[in-house]
PDB file of N, CA and C in Angstrom:
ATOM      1  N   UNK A   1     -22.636 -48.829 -11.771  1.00  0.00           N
ATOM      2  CA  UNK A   1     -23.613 -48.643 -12.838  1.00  0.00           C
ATOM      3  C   UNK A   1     -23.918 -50.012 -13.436  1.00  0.00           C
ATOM      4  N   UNK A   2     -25.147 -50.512 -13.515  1.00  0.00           N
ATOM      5  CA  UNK A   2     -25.511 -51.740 -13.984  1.00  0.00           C
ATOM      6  C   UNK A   2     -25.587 -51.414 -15.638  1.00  0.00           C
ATOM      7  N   UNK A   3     -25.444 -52.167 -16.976  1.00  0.00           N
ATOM      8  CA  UNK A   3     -25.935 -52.370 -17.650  1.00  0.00           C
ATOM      9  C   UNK A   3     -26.410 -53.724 -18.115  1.00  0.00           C
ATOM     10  N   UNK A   4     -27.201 -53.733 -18.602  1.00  0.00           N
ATOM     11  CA  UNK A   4     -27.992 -54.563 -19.278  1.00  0.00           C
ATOM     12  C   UNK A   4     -28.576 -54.442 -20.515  1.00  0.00           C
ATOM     13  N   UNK A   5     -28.641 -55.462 -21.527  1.00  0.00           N
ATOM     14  CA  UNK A   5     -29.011 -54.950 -22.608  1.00  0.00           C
ATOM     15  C   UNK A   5     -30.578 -55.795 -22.817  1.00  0.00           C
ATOM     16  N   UNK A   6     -31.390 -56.093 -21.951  1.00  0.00           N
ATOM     17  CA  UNK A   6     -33.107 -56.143 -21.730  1.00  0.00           C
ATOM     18  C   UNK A   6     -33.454 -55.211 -21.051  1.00  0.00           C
ATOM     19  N   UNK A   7     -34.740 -55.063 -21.493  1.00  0.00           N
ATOM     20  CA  UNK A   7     -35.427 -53.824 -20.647  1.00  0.00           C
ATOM     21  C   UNK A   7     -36.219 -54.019 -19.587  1.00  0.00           C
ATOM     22  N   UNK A   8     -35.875 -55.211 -18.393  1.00  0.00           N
ATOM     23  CA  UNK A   8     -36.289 -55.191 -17.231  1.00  0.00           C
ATOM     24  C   UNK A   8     -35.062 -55.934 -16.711  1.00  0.00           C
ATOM     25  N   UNK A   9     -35.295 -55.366 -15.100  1.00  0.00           N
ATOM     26  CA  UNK A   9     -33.872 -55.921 -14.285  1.00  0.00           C
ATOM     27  C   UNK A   9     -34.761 -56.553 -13.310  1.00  0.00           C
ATOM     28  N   UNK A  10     -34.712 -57.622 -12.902  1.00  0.00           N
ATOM     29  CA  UNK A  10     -35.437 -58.804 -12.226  1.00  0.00           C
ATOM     30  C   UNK A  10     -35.231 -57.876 -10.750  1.00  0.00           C
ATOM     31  N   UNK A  11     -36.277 -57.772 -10.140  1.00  0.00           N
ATOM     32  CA  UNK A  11     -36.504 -57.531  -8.714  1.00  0.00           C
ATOM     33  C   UNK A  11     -36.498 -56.111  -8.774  1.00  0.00           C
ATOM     34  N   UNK A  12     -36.096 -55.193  -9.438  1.00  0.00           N
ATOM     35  CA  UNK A  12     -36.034 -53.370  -9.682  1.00  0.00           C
ATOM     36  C   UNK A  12     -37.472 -52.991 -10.391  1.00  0.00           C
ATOM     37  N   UNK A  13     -37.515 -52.246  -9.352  1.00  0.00           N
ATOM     38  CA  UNK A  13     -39.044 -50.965 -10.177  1.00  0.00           C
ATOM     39  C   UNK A  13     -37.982 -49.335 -10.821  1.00  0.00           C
ATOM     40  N   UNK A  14     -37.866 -49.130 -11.244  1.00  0.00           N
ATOM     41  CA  UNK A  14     -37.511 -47.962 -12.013  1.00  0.00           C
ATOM     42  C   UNK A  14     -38.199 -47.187 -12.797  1.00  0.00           C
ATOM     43  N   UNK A  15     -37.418 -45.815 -12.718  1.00  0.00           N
ATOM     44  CA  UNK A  15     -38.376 -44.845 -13.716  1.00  0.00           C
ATOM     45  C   UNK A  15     -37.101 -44.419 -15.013  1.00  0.00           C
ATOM     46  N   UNK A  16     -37.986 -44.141 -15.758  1.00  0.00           N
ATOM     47  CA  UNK A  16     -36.782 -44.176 -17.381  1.00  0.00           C
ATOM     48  C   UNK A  16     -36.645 -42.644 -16.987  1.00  0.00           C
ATOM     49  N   UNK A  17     -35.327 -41.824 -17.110  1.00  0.00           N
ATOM     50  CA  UNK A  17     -34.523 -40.911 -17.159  1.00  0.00           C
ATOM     51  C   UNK A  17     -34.636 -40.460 -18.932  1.00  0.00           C
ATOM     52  N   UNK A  18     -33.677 -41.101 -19.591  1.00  0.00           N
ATOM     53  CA  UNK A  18     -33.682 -40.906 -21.134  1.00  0.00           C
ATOM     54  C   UNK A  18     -32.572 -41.799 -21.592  1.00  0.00           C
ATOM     55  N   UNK A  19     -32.498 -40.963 -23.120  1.00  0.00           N
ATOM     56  CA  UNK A  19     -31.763 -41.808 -23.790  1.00  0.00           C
ATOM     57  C   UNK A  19     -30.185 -41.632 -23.404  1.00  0.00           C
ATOM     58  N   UNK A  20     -29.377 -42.625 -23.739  1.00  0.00           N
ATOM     59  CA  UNK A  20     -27.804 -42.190 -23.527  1.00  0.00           C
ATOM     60  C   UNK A  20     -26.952 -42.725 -24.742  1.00  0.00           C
ATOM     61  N   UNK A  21     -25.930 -42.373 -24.698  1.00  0.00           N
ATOM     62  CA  UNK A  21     -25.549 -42.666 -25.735  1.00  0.00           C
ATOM     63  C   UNK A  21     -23.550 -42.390 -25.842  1.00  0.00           C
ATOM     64  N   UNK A  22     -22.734 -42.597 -26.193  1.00  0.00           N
ATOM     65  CA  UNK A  22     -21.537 -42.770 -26.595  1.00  0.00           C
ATOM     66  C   UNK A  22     -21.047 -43.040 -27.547  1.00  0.00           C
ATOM     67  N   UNK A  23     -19.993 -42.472 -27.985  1.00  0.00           N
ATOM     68  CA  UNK A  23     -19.882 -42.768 -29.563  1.00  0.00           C
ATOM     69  C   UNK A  23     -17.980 -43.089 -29.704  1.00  0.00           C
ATOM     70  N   UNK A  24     -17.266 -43.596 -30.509  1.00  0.00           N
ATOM     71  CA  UNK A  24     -15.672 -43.827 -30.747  1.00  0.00           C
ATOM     72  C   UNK A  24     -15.520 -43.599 -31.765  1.00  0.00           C
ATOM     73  N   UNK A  25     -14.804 -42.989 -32.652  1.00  0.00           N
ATOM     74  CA  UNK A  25     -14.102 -42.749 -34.081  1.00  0.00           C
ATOM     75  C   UNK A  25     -12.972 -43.235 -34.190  1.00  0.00           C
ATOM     76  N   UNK A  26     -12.249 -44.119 -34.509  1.00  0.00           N
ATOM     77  CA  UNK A  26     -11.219 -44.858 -34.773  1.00  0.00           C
ATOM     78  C   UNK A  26     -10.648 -45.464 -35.901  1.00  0.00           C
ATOM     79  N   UNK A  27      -9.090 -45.067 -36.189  1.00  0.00           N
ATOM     80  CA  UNK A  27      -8.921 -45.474 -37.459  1.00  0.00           C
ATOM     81  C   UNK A  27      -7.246 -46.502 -36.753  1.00  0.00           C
ATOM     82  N   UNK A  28      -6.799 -47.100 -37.648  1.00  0.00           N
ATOM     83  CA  UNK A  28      -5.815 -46.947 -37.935  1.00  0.00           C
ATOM     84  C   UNK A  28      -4.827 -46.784 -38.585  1.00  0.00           C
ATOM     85  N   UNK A  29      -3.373 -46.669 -38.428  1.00  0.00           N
ATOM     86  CA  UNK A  29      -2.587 -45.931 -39.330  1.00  0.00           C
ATOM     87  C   UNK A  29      -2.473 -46.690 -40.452  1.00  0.00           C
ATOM     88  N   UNK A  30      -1.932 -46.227 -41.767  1.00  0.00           N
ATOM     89  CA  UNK A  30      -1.641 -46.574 -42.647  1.00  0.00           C
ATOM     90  C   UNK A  30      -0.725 -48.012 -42.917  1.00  0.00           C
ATOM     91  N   UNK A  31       0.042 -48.244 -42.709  1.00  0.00           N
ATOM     92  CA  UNK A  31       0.995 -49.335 -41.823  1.00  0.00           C
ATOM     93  C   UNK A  31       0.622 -50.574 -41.717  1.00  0.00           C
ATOM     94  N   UNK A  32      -0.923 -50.197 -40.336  1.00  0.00           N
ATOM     95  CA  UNK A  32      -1.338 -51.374 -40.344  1.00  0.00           C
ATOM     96  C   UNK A  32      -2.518 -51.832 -41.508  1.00  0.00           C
ATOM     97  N   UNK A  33      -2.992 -50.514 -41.943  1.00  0.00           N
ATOM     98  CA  UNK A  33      -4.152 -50.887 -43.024  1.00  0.00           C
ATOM     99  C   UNK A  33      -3.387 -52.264 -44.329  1.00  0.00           C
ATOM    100  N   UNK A  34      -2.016 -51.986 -44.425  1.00  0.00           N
ATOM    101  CA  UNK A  34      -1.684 -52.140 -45.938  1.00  0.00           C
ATOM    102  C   UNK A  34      -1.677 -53.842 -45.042  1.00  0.00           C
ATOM    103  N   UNK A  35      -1.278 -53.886 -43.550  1.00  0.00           N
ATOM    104  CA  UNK A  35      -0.655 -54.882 -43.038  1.00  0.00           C
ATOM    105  C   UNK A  35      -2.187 -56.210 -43.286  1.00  0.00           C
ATOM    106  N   UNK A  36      -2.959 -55.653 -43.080  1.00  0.00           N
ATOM    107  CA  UNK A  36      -4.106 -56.150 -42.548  1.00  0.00           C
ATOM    108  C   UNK A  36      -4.819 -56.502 -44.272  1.00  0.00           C
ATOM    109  N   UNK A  37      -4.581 -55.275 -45.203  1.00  0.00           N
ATOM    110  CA  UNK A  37      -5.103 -55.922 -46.683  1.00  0.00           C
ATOM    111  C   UNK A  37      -4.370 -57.293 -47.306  1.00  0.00           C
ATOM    112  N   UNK A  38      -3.124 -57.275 -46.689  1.00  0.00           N
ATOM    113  CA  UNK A  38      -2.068 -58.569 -47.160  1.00  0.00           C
ATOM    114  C   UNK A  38      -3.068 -59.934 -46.683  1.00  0.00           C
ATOM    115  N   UNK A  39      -3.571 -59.315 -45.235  1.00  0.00           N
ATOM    116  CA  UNK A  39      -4.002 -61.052 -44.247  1.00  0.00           C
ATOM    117  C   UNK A  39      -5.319 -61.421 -44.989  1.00  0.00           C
ATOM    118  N   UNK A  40      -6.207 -60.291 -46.006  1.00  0.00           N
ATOM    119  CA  UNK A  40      -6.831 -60.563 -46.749  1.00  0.00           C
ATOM    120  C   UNK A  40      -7.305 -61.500 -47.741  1.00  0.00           C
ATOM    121  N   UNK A  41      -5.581 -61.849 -48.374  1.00  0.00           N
ATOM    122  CA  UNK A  41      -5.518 -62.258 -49.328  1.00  0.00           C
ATOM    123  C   UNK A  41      -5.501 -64.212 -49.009  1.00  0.00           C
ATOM    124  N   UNK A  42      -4.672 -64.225 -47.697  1.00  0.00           N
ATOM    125  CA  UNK A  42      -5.027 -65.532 -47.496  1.00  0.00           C
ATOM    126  C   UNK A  42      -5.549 -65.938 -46.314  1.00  0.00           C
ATOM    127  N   UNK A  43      -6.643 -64.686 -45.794  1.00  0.00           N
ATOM    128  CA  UNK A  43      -7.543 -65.149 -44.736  1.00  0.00           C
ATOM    129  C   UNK A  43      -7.500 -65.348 -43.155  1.00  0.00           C
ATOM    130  N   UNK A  44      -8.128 -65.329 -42.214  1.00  0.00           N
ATOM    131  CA  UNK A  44      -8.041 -65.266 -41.105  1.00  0.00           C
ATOM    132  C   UNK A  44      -8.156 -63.925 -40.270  1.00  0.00           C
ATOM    133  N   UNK A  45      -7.980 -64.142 -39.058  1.00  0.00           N
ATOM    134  CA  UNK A  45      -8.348 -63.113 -38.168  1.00  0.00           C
ATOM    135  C   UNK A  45      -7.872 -61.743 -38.511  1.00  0.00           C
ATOM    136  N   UNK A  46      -8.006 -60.314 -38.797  1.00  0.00           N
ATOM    137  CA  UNK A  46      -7.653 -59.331 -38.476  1.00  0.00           C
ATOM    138  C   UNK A  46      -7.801 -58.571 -37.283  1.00  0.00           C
ATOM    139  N   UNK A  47      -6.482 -59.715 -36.717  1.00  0.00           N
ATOM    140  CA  UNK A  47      -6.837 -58.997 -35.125  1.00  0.00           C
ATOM    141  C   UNK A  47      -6.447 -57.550 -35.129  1.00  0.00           C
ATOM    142  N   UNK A  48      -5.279 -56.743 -35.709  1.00  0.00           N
ATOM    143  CA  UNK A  48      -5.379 -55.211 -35.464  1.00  0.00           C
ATOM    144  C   UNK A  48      -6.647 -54.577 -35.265  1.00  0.00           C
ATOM    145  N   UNK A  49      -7.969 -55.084 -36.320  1.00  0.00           N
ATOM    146  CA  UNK A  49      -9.511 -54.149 -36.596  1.00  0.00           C
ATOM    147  C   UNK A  49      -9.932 -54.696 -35.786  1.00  0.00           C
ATOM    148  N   UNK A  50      -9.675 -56.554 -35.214  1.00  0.00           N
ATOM    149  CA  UNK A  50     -10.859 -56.830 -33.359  1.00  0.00           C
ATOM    150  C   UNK A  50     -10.286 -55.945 -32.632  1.00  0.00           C
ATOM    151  N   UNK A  51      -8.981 -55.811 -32.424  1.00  0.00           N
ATOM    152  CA  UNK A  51      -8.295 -55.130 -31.286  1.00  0.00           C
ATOM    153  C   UNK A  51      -8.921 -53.568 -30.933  1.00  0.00           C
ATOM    154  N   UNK A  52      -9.172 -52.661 -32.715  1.00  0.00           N
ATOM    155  CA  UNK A  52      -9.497 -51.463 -32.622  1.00  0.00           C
ATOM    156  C   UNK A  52     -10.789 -51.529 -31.945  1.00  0.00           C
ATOM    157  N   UNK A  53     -11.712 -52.225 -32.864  1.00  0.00           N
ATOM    158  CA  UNK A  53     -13.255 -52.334 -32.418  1.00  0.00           C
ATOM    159  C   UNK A  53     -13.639 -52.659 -30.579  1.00  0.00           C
ATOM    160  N   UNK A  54     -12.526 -53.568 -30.247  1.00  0.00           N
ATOM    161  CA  UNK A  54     -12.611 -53.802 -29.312  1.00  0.00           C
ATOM    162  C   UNK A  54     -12.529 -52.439 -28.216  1.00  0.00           C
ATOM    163  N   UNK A  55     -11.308 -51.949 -28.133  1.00  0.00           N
ATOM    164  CA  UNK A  55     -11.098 -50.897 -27.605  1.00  0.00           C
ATOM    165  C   UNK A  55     -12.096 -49.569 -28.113  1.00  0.00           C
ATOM    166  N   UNK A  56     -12.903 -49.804 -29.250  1.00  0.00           N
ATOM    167  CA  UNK A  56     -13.964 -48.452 -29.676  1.00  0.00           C
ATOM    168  C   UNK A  56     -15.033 -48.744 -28.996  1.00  0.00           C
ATOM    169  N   UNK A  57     -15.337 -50.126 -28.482  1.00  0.00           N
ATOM    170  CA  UNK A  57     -16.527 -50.528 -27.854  1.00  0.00           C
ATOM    171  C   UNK A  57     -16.547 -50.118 -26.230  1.00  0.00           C
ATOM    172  N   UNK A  58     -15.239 -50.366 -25.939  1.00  0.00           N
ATOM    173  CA  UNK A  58     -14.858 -50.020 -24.615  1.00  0.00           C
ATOM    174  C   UNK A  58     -15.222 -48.631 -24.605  1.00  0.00           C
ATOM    175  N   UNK A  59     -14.435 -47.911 -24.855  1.00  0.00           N
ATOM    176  CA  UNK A  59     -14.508 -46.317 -24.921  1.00  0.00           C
ATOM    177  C   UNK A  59     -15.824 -45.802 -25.049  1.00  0.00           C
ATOM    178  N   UNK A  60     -16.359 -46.197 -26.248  1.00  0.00           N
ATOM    179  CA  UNK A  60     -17.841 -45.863 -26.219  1.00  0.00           C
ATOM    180  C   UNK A  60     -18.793 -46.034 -24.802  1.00  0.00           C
ATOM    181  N   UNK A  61     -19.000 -47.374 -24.505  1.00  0.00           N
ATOM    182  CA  UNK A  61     -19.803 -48.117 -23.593  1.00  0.00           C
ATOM    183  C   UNK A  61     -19.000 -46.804 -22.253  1.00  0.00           C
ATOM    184  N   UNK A  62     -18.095 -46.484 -21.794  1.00  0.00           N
ATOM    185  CA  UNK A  62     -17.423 -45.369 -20.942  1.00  0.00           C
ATOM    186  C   UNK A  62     -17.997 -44.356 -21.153  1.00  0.00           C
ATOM    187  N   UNK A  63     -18.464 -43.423 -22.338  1.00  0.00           N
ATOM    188  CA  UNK A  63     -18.673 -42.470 -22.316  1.00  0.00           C
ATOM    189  C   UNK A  63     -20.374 -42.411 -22.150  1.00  0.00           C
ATOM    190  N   UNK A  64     -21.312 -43.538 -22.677  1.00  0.00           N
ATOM    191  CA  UNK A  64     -22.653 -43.664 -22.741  1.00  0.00           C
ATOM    192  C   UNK A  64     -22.947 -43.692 -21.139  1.00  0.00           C
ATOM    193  N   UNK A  65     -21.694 -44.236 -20.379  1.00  0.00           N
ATOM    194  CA  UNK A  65     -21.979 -44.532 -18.329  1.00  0.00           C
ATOM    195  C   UNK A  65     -21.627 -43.062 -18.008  1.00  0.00           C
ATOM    196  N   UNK A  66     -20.641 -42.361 -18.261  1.00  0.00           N
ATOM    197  CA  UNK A  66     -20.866 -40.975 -18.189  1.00  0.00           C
ATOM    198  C   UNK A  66     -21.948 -40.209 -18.769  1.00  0.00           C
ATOM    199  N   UNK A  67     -22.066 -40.153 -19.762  1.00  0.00           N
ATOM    200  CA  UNK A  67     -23.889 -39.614 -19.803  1.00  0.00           C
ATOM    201  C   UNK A  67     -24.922 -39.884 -18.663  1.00  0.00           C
ATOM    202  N   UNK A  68     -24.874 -41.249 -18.614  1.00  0.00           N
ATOM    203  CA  UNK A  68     -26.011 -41.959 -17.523  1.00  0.00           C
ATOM    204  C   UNK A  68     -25.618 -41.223 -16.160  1.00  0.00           C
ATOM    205  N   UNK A  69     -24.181 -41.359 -15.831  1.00  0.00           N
ATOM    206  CA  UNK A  69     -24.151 -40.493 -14.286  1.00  0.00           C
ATOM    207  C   UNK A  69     -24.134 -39.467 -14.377  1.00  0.00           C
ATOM    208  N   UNK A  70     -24.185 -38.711 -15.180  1.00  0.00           N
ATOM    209  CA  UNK A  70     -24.398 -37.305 -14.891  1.00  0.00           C
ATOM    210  C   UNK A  70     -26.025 -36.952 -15.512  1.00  0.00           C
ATOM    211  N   UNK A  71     -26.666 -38.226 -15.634  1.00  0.00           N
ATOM    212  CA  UNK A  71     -28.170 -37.785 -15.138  1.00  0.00           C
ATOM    213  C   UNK A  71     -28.807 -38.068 -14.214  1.00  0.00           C
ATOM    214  N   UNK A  72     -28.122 -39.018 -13.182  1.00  0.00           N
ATOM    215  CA  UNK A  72     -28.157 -39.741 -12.112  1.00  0.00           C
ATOM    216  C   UNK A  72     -28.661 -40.850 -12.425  1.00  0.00           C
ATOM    217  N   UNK A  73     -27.948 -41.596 -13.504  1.00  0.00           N
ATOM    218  CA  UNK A  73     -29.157 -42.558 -13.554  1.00  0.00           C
ATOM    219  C   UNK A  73     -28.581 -44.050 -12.246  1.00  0.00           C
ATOM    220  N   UNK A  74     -28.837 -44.727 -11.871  1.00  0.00           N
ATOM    221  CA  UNK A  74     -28.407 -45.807 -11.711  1.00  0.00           C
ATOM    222  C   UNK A  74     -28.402 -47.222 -12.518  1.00  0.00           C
ATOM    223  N   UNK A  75     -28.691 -46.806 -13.906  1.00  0.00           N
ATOM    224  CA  UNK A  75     -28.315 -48.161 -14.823  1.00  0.00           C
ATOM    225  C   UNK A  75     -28.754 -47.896 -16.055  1.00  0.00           C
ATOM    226  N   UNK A  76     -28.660 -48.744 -17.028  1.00  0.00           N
ATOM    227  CA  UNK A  76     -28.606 -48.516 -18.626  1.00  0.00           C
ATOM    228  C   UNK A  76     -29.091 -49.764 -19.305  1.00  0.00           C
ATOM    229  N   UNK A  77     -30.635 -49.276 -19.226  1.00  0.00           N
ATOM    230  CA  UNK A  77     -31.137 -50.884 -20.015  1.00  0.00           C
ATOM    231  C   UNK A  77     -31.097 -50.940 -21.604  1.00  0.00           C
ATOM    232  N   UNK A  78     -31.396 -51.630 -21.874  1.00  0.00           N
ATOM    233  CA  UNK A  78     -31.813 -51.826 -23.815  1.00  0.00           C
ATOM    234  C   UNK A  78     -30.119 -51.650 -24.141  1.00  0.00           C
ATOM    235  N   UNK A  79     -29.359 -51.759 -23.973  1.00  0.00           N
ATOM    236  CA  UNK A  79     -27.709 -51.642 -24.062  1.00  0.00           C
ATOM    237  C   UNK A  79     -27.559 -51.942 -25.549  1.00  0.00           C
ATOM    238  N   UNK A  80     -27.187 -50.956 -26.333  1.00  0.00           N
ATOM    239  CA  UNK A  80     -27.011 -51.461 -28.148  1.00  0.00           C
ATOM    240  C   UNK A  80     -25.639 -51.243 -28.391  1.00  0.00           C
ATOM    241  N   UNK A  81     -25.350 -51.783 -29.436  1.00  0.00           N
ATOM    242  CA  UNK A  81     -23.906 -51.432 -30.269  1.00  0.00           C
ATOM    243  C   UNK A  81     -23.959 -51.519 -31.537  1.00  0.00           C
ATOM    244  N   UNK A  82     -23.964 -50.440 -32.267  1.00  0.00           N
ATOM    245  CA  UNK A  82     -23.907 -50.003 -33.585  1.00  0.00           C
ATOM    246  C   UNK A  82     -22.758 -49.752 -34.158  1.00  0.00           C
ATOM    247  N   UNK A  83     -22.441 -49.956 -34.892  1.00  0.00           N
ATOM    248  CA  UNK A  83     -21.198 -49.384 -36.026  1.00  0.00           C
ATOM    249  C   UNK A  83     -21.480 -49.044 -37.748  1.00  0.00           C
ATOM    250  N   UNK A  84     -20.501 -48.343 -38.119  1.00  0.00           N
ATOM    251  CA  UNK A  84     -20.480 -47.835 -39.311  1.00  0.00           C
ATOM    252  C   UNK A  84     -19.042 -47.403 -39.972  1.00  0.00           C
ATOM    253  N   UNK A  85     -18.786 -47.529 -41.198  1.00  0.00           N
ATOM    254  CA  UNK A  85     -17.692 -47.162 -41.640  1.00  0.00           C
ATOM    255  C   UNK A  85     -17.756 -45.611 -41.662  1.00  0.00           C
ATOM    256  N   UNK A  86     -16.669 -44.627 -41.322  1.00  0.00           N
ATOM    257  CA  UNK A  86     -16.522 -43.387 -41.928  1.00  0.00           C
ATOM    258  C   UNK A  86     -15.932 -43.553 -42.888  1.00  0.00           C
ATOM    259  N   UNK A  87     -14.839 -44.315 -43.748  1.00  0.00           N
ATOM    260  CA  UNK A  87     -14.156 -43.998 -44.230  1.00  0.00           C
ATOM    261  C   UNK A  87     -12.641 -45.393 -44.502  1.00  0.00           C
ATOM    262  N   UNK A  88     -12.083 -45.415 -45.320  1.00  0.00           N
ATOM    263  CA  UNK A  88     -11.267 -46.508 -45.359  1.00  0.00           C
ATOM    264  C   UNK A  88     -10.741 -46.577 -44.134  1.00  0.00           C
ATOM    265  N   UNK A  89     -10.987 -47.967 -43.255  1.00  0.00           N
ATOM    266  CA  UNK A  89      -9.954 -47.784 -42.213  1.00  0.00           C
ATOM    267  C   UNK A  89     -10.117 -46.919 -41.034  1.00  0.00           C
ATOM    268  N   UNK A  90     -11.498 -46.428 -40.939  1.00  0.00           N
ATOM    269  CA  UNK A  90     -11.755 -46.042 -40.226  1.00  0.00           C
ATOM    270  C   UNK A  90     -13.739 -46.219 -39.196  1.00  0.00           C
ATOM    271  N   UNK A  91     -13.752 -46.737 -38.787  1.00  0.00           N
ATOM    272  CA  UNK A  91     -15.403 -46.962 -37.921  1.00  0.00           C
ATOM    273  C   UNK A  91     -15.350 -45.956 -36.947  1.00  0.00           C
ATOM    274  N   UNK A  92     -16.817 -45.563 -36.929  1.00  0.00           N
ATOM    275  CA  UNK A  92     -17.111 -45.445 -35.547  1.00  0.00           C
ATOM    276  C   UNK A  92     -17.926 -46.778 -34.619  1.00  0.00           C
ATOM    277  N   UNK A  93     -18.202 -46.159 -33.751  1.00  0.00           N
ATOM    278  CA  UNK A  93     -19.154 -47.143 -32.808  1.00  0.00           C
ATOM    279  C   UNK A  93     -19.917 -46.724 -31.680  1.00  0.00           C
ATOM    280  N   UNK A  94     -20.820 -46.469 -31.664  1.00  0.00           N
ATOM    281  CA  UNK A  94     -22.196 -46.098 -30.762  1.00  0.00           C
ATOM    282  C   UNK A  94     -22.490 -47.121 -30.252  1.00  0.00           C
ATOM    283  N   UNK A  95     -22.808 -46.544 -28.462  1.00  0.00           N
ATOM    284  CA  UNK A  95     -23.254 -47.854 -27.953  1.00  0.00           C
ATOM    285  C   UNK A  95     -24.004 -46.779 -26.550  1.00  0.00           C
ATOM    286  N   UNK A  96     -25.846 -47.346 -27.078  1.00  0.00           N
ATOM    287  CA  UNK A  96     -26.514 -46.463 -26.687  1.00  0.00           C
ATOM    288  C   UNK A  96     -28.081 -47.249 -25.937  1.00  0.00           C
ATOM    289  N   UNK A  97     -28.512 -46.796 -25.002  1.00  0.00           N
ATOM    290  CA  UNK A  97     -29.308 -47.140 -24.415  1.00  0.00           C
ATOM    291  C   UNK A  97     -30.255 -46.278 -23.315  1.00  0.00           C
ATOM    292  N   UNK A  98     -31.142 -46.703 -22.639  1.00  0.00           N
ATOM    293  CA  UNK A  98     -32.403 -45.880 -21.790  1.00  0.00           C
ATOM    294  C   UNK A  98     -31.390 -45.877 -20.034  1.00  0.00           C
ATOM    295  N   UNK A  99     -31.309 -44.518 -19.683  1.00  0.00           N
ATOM    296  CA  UNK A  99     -31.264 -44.477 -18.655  1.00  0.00           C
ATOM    297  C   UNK A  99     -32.380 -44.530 -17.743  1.00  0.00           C
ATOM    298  N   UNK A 100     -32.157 -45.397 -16.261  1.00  0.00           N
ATOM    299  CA  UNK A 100     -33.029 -45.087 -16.119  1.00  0.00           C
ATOM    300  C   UNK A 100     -32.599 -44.952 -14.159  1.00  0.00           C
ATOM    301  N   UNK A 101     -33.490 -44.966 -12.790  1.00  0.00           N
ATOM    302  CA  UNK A 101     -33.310 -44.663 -12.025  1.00  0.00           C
ATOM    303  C   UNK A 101     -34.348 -45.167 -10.842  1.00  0.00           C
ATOM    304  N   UNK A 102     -33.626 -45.946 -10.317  1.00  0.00           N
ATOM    305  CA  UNK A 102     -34.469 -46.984  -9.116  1.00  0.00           C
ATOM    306  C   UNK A 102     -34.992 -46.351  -8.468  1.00  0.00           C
ATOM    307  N   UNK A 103     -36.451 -46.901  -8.482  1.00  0.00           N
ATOM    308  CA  UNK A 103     -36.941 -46.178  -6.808  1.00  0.00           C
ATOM    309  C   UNK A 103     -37.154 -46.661  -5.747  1.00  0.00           C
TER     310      UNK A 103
END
């Protein structure tokens, strides 16, 4: 499955299928929240929340390629990644784009 996040693939004629889309809800535990408000105070990376985001992006971008193959698509242009807080300590992350299907 190709993605790409422009909406032309150099040398491919294709027809657009639809939209796709994937989504992650992810929190973590309490533990690390209090761990991560401390690194706050004097700054720097919160790698626990790259680590989560990281792995919500993954997961997502997995489930948006399952959408796409089970419309047959062969690829996923306009490729986005959105996020939003639900909640303390907790994001989701959508990562959504045009299926579409070579001819």
């Amino acid at each position: 499955m190709l993605l790409t996040n422009t909406e032309n693939i150099p040398g491919k004629d294709y027809e657009i299928i639809g939209l796709v889309s994937g989504n992650m809800i992810q929190s973590k535990h309490i533990g690390k929240d209090i761990g991560q408000g401390l690194k706050t105070i004097v700054g720097g990376e919160l790698k626990a929340y790259t680590e989560m985001m990281s792995e919500s992006r993954s997961i997502a971008t997995a489930r948006m390629v399952e959408s796409a193959e089970s419309m047959g698509a062969d690829a996923v242009v306009c490729v986005r990644f959105a996020t939003s807080a639900i909640m303390g300590g907790a994001a989701e992350m959508v990562c959504y784009g045009t299926a579409v299907k070579f001819k």
